[in-house]
C-alpha atoms as a PDB file:
ATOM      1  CA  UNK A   1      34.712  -4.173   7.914  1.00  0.00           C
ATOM      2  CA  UNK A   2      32.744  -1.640   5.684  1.00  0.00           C
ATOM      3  CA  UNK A   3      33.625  -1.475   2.150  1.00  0.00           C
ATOM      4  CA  UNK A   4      33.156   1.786   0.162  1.00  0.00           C
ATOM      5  CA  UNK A   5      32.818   2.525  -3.219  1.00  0.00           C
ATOM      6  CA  UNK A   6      34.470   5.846  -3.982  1.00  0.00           C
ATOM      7  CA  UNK A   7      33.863   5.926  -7.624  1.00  0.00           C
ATOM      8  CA  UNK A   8      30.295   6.947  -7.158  1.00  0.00           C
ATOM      9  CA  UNK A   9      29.318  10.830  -8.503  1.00  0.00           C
ATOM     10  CA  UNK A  10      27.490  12.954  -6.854  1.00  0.00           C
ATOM     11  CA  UNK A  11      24.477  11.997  -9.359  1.00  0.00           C
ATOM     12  CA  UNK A  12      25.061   8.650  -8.562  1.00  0.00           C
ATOM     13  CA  UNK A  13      24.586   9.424  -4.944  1.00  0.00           C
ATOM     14  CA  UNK A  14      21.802  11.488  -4.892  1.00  0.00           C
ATOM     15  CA  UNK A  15      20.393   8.841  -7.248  1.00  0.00           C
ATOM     16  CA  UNK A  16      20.756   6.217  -4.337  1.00  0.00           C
ATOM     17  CA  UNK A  17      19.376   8.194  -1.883  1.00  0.00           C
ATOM     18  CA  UNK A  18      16.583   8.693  -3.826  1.00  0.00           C
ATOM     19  CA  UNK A  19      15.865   5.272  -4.294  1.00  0.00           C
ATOM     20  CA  UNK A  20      16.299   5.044  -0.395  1.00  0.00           C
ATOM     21  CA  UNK A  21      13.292   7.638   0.276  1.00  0.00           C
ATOM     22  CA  UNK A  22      10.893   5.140  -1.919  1.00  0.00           C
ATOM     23  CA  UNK A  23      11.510   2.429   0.266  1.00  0.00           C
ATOM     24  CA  UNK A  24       9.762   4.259   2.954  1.00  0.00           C
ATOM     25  CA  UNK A  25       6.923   5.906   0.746  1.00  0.00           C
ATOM     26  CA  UNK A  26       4.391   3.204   0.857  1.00  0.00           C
ATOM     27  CA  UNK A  27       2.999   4.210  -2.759  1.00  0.00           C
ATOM     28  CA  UNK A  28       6.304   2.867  -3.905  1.00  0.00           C
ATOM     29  CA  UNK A  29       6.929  -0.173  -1.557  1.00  0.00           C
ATOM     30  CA  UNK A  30       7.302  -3.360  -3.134  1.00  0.00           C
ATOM     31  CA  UNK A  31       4.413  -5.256  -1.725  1.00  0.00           C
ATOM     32  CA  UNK A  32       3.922  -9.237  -1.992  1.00  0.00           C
ATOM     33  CA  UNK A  33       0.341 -10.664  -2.907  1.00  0.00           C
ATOM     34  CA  UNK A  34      -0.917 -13.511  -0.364  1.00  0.00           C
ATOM     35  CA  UNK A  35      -4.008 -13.639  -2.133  1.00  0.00           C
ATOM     36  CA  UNK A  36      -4.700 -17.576  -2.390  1.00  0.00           C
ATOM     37  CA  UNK A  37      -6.569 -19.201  -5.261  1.00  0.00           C
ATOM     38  CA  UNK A  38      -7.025 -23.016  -5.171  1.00  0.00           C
ATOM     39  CA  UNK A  39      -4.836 -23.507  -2.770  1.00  0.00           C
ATOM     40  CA  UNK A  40      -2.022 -21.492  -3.722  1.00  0.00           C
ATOM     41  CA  UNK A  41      -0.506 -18.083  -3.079  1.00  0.00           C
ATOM     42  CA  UNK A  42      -0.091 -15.753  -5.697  1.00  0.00           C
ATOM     43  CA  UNK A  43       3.589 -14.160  -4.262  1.00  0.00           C
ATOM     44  CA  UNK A  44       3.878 -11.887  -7.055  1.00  0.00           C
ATOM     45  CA  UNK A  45       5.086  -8.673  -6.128  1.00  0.00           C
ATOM     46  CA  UNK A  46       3.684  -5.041  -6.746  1.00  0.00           C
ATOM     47  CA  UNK A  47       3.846  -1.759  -5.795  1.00  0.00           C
ATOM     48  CA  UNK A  48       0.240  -0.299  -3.411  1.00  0.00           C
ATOM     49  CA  UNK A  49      -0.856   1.408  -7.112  1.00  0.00           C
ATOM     50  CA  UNK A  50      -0.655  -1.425  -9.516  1.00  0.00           C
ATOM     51  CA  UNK A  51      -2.619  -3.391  -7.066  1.00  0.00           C
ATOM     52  CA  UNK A  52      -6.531  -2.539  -7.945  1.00  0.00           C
ATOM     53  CA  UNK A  53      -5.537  -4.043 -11.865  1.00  0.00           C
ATOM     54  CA  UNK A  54      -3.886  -7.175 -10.501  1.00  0.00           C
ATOM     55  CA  UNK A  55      -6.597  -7.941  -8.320  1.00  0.00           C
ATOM     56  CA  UNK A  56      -8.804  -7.761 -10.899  1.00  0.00           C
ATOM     57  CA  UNK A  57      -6.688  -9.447 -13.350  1.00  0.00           C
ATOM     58  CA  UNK A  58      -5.204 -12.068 -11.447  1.00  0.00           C
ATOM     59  CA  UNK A  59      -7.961 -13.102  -8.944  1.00  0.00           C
ATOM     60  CA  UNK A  60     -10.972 -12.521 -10.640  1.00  0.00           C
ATOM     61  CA  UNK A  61     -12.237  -9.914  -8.009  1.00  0.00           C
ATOM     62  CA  UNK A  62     -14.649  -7.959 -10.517  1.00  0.00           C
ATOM     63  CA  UNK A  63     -18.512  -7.979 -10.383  1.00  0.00           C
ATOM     64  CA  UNK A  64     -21.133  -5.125  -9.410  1.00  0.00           C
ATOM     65  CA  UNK A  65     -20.183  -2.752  -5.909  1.00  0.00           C
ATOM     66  CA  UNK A  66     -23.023  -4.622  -3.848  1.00  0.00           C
ATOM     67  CA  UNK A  67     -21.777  -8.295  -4.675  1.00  0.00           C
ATOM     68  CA  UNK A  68     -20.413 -10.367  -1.851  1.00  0.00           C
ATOM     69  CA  UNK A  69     -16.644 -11.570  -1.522  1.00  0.00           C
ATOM     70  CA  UNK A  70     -14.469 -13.294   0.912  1.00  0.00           C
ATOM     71  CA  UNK A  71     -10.875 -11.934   1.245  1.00  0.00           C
ATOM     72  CA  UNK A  72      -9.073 -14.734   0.484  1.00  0.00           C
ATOM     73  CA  UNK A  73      -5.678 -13.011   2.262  1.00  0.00           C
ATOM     74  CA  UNK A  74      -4.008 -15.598   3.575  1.00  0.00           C
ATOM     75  CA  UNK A  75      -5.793 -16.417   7.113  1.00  0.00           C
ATOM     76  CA  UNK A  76      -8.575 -13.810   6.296  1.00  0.00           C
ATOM     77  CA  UNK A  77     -11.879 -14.609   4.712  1.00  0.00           C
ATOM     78  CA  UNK A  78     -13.524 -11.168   5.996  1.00  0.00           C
ATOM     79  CA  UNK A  79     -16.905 -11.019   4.334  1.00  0.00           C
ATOM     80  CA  UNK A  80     -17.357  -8.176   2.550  1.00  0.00           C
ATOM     81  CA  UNK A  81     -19.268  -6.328  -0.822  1.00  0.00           C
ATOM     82  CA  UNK A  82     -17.060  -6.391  -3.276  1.00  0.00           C
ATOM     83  CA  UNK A  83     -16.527  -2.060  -3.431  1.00  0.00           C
ATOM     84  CA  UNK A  84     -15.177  -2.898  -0.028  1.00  0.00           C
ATOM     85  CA  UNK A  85     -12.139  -4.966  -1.147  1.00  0.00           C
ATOM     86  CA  UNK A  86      -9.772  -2.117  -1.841  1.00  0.00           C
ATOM     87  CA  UNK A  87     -10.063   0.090   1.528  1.00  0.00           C
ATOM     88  CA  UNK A  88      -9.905  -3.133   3.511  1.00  0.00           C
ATOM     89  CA  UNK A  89      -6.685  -4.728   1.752  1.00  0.00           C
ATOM     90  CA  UNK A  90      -5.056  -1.047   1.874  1.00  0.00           C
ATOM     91  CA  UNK A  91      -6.150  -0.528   5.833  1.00  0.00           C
ATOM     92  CA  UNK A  92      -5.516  -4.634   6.970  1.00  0.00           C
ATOM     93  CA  UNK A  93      -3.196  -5.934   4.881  1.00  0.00           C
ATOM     94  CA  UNK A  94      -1.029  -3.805   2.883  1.00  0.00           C
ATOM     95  CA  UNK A  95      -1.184  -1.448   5.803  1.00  0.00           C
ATOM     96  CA  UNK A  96      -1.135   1.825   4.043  1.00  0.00           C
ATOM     97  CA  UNK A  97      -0.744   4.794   5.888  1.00  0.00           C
ATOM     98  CA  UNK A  98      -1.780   8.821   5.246  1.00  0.00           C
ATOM     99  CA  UNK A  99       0.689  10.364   7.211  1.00  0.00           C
ATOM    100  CA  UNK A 100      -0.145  14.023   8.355  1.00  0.00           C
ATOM    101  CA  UNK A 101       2.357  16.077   6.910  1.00  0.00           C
ATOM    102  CA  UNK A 102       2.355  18.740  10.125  1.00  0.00           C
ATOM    103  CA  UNK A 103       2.660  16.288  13.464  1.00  0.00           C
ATOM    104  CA  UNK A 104       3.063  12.989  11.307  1.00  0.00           C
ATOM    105  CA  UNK A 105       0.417  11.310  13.033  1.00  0.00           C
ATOM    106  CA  UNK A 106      -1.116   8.294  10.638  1.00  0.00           C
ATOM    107  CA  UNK A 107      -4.229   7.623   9.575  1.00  0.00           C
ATOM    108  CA  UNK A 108      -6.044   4.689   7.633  1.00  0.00           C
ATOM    109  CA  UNK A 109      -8.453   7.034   5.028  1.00  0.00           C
ATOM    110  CA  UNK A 110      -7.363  10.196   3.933  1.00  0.00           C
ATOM    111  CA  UNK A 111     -10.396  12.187   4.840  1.00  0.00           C
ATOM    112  CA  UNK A 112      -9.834  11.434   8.037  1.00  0.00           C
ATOM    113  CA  UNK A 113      -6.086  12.884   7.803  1.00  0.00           C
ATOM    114  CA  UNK A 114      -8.089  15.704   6.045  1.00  0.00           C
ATOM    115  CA  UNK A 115     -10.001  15.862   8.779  1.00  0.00           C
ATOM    116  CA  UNK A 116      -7.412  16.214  11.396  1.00  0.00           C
ATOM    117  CA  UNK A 117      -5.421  18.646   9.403  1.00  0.00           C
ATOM    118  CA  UNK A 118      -8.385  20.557   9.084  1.00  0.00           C
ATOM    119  CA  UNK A 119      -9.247  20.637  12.824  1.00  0.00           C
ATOM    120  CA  UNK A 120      -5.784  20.501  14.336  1.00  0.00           C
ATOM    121  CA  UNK A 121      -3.359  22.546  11.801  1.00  0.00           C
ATOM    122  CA  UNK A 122      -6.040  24.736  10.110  1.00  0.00           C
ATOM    123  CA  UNK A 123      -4.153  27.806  11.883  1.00  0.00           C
ATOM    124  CA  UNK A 124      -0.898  26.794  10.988  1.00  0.00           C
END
């Protein structure tokens, strides 16, 4: 049986539905860290932007571009310099997604959504 509430506004409404449209933006997404440190996984949540600092923070992933690092995802440990660590938690992990705003076709970087705006919509 579904069970309304018909005390909401309209602000209250448009409020909600608001909310509703982060949910699928995945710069708003609520995200959970499986990063694992001793043993243990982090689980804190975050949202794709506040991840960078908690990386950092939390994990200790800091150092010059060209330093090596293992992903310690859990089930990862990709090899990788340490100015990779971003793009490849955003592309295998976190599975962000630039999502052409013409055809909705999704990409991985956005230069290359640039790129296929560029060369398939550039007329539009």
């Amino acid at each position: 049986m579904a069970c309304y509430n018909h005390n909401f506004s309209d602000e209250d409404v448009a409020r909600l539905c608001e909310l509703a449209s982060y949910a699928k933006d995945p710069r708003f997404r609520p995200y959970v860290c499986l990063w694992v440190t001793n043993g243990v996984v982090c689980n804190l949540h975050f949202q794709a932007s506040e991840f960078p600092d908690h990386l950092r923070a939390a994990h200790g992933v800091v150092g010059a571009d060209k330093a090596s690092l293992t992903c310690c995802w859990v089930n990862c440990f990709t090899e990788m310099k340490k100015e990779s660590v971003m793009r490849h938690m955003n592309e295998k992990h976190l599975e962000l997604r630039h999502v052409c705003p013409t055809c909705n076709e999704q990409f991985t970087r956005t230069y290359t959504m640039q790129n296929h705006i560029a060369r398939k919509h550039s007329g539009n």
